[in-house]
Each structure stands twice: as structure tokens, then as C-alpha cells.
N, C-alpha and C. Protein backbone atom coordinates (compact mmCIF):
# COMPACT_ATOMS: atom_id res chain seq x y z
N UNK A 1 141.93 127.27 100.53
CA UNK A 1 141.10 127.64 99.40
C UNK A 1 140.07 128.67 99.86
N UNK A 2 140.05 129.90 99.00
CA UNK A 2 138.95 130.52 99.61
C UNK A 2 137.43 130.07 98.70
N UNK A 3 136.48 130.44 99.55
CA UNK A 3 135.17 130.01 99.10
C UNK A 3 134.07 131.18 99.32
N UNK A 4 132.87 131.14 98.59
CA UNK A 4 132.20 131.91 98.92
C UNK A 4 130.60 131.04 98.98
N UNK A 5 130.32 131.80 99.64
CA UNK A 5 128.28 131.36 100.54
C UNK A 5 127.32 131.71 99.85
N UNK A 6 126.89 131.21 99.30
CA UNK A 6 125.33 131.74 98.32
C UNK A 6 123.79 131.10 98.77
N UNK A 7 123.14 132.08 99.32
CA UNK A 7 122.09 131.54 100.00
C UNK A 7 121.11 132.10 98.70
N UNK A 8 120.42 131.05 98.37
CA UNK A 8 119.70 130.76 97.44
C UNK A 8 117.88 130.36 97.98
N UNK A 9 117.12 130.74 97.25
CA UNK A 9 115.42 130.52 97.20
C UNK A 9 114.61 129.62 96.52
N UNK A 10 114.88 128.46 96.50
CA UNK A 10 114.53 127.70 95.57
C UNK A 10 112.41 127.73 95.20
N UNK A 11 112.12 128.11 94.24
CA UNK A 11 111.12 128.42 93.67
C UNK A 11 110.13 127.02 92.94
N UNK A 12 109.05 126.41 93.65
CA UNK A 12 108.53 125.02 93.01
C UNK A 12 107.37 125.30 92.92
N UNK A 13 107.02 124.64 92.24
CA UNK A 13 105.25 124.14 92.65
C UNK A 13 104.97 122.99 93.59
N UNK A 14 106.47 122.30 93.75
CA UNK A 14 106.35 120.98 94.93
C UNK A 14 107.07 120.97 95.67
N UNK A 15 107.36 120.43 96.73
CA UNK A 15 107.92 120.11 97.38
C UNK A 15 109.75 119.24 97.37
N UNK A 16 110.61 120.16 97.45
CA UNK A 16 111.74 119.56 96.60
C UNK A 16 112.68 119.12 97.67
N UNK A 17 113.26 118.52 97.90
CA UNK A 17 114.34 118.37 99.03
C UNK A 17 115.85 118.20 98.51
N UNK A 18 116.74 118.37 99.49
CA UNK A 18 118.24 118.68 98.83
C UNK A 18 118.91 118.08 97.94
N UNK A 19 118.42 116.74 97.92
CA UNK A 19 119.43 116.33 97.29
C UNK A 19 118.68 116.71 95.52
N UNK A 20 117.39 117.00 95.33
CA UNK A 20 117.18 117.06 93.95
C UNK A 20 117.79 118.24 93.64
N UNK A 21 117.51 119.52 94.45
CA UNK A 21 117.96 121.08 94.50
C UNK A 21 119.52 120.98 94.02
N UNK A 22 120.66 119.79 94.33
CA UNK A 22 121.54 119.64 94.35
C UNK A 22 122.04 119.26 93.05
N UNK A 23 121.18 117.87 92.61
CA UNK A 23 120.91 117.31 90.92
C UNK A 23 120.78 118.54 90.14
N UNK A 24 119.72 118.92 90.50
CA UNK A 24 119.44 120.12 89.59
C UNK A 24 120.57 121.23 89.20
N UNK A 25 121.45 121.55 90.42
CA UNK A 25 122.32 122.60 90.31
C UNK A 25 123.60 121.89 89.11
N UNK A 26 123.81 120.65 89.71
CA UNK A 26 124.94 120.07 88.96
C UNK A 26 124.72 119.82 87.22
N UNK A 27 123.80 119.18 87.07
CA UNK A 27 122.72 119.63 85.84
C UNK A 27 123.14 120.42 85.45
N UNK A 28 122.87 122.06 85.67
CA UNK A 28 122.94 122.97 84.82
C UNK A 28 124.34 123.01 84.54
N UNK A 29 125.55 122.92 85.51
CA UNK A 29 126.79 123.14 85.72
C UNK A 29 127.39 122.58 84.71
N UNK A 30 126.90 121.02 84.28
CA UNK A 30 127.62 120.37 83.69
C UNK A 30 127.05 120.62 82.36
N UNK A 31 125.74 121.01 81.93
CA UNK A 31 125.31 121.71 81.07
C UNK A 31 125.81 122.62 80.08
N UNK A 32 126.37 123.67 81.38
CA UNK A 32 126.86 124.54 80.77
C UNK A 32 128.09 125.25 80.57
N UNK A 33 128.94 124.38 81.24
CA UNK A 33 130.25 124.36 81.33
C UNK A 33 130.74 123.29 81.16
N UNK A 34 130.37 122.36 81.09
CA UNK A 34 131.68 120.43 80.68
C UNK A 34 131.97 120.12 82.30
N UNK A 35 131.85 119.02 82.11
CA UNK A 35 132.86 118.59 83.40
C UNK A 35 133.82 118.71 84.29
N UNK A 36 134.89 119.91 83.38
CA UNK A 36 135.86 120.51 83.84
C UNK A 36 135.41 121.94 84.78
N UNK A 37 134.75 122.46 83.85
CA UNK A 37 134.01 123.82 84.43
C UNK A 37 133.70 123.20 86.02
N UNK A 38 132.57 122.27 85.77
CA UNK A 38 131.81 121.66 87.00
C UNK A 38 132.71 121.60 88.23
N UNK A 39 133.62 120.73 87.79
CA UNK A 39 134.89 120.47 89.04
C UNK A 39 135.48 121.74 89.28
N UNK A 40 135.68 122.73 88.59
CA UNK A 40 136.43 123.41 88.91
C UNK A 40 135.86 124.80 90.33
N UNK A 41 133.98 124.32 90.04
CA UNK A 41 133.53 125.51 90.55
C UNK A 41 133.48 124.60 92.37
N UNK A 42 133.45 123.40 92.42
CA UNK A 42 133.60 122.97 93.79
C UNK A 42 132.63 123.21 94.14
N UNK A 43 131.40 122.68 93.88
CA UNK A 43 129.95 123.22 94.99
C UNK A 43 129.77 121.90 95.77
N UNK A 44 129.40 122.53 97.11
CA UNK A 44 128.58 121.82 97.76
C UNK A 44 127.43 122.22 98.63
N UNK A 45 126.58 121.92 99.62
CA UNK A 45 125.31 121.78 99.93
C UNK A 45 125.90 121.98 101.46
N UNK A 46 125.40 123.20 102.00
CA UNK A 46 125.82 123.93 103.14
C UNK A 46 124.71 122.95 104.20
N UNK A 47 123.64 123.84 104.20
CA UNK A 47 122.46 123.32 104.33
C UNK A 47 120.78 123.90 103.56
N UNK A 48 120.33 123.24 103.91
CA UNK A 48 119.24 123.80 103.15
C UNK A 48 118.20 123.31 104.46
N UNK A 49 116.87 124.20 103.83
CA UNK A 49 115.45 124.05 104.68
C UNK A 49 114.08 123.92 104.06
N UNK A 50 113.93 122.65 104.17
CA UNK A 50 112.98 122.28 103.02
C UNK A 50 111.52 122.79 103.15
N UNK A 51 111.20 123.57 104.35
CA UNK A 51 109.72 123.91 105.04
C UNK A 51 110.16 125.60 104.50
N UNK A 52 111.24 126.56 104.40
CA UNK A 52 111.33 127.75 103.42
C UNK A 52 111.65 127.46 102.49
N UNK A 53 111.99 126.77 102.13
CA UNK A 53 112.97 126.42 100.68
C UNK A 53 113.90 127.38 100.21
N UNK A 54 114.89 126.99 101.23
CA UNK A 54 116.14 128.00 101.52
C UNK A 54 117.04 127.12 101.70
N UNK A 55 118.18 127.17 101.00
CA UNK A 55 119.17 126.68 100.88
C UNK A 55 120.89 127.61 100.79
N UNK A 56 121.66 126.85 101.65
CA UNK A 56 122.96 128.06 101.52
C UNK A 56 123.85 126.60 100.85
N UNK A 57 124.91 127.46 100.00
CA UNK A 57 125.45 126.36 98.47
C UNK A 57 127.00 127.06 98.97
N UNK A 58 127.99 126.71 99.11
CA UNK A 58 129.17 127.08 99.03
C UNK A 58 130.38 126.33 97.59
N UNK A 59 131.02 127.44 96.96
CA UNK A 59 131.47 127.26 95.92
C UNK A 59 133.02 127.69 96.10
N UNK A 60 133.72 127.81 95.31
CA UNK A 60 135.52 128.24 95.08
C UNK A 60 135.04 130.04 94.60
N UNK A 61 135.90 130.39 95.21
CA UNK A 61 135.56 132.44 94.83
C UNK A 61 136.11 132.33 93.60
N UNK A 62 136.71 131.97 92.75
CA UNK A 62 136.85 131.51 91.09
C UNK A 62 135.69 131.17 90.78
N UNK A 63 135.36 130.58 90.53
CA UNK A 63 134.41 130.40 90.08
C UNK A 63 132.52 130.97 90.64
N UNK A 64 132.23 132.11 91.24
CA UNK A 64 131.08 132.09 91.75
C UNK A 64 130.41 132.31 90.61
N UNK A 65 130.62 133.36 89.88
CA UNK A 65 130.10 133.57 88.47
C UNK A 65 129.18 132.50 87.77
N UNK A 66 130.31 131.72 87.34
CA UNK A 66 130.02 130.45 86.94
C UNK A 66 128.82 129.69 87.33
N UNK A 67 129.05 129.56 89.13
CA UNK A 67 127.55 128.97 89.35
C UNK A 67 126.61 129.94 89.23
N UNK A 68 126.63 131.07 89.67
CA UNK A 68 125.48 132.02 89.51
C UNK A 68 124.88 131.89 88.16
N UNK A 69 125.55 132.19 87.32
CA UNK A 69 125.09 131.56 85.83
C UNK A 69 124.18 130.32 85.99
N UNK A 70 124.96 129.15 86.35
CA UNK A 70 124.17 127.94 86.51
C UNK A 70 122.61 128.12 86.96
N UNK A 71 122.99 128.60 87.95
CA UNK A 71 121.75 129.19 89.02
C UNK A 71 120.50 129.41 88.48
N UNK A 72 121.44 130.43 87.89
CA UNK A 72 119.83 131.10 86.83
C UNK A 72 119.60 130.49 85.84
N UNK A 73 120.17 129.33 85.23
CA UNK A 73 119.58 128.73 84.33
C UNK A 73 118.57 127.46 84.46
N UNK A 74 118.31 127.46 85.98
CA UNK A 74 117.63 126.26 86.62
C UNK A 74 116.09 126.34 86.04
N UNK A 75 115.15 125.83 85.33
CA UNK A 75 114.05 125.89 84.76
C UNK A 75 113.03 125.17 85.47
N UNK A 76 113.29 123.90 85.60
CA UNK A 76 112.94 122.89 86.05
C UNK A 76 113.54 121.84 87.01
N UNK A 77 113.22 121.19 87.93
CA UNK A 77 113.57 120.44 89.15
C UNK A 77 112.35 119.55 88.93
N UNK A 78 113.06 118.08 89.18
CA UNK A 78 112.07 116.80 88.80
C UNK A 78 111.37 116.83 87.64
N UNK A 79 111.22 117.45 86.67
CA UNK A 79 110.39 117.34 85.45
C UNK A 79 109.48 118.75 85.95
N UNK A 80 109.07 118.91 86.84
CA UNK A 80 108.37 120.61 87.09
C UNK A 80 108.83 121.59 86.96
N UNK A 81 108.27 122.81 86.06
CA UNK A 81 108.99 124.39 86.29
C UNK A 81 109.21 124.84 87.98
N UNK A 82 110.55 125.27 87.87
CA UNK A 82 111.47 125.73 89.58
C UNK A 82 112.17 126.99 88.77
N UNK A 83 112.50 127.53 89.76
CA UNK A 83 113.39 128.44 89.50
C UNK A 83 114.30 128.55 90.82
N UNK A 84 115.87 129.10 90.79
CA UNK A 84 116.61 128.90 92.26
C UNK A 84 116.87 130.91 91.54
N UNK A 85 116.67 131.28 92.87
CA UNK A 85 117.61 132.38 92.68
C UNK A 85 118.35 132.92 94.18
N UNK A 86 119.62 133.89 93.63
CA UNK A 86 120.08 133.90 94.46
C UNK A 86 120.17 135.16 95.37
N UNK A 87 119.80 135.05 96.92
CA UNK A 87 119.35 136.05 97.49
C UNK A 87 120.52 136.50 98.44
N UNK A 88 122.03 136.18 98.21
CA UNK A 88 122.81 136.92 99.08
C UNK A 88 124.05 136.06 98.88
N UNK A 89 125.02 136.80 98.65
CA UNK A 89 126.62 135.96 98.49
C UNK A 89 127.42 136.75 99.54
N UNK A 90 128.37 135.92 100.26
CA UNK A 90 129.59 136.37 101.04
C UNK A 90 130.40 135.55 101.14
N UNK A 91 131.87 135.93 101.79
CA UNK A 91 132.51 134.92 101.87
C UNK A 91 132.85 134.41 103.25
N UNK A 92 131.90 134.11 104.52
CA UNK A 92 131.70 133.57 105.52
C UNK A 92 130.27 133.36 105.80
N UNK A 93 130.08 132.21 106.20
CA UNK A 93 128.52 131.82 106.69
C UNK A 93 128.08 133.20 107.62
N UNK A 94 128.96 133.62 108.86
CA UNK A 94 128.54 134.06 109.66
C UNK A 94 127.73 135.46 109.15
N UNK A 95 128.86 135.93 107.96
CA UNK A 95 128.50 137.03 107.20
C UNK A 95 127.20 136.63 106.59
N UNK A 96 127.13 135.72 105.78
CA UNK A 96 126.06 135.58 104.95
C UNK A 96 124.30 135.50 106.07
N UNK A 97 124.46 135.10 107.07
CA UNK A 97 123.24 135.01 107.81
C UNK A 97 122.86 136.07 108.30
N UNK A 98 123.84 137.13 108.57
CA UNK A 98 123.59 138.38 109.50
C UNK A 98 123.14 139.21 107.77
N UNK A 99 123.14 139.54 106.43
CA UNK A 99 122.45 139.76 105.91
C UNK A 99 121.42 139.12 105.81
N UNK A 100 121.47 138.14 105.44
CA UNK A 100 120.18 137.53 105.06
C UNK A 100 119.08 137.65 106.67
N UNK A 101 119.61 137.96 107.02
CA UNK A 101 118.26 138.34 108.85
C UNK A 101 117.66 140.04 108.59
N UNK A 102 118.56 140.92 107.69
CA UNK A 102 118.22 142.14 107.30
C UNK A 102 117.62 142.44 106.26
């Protein structure tokens, strides 16, 4: 399966850690696509860094769109205004870090 790397900025007024960043993403997914959409885009939680609030999200290359959409529809995390956006897509980690260092 190919996949692609989306290193993402997650935006709070608090302090958020992965697994809500994660709620939150699925949230919108299922939001805004059904259940089917959701499954189909395959996300999961690369790693993230809760002291930048930087997180890398890997998805199905079908579907990146899809989450990117999601992405940007993130408003709120825990009941607080957040915003996630996304600061670099590729389709290898190794790739995705050597931009994101530039």
C-alpha cells in the first residue's frame, strides 16, 4: 500500500497530547466523510511532540485530500479553539524530515 507523511502543527491555547490530536482528527473524518470515507483514508499517528506541538500523521495516497480537508476543518480540541495545519506532505518519513529541517 502506498502511503503518504503529513507533518502537521497543531495550534492550542493548551496543552494537547496525542491521543486527543488523534480524537480530534478522527472527529472531523468521520464528520465529514461517514465511516466509510474514515476507513478508507487509513490514518495513523507517526509520532508526535507534545513540547512543539508537532506531529507527523501517515494516511493511504488515495485518500490524502480527504484528510487534508479533515485537517482543516479541526476548530476545536477538548472543547477549546485549536487549529492543526499542515506544514509538509511526502511520501517517505525520511523525505518528509529533510524538508521540514529547511
Amino acid at each position: 500500500m502506498r502511503r503518504r507523511y503529513l507533518a502537521l502543527k497543531v495550534v492550542s491555547e493548551q496543552r494537547v497530547n496525542e491521543r486527543t490530536v488523534m480524537d480530534a482528527l478522527w472527529n472531523a473524518l468521520l464528520k465529514l466523510f461517514g465511516e466509510y470515507g474514515a476507513s478508507q483514508a487509513n490514518v495513523s499517528l507517526v509520532e508526535y511532540d507534545q513540547q512543539r506541538n508537532y506531529a507527523v500523521v501517515r494516511c493511504s495516497h488515495t485518500a490524502l485530500e480527504t484528510v487534508r480537508a479533515s485537517i482543516t476543518s479541526v476548530t476545536e480540541i477538548n472543547g477549546k479553539p485549536a487549529s492543526i495545519h499542515v506544514m509538509g506532505v511526502s511520501g517517505t518519513l525520511k523525505a518528509l524530515r529533510k524538508k521540514m529541517l529547511m
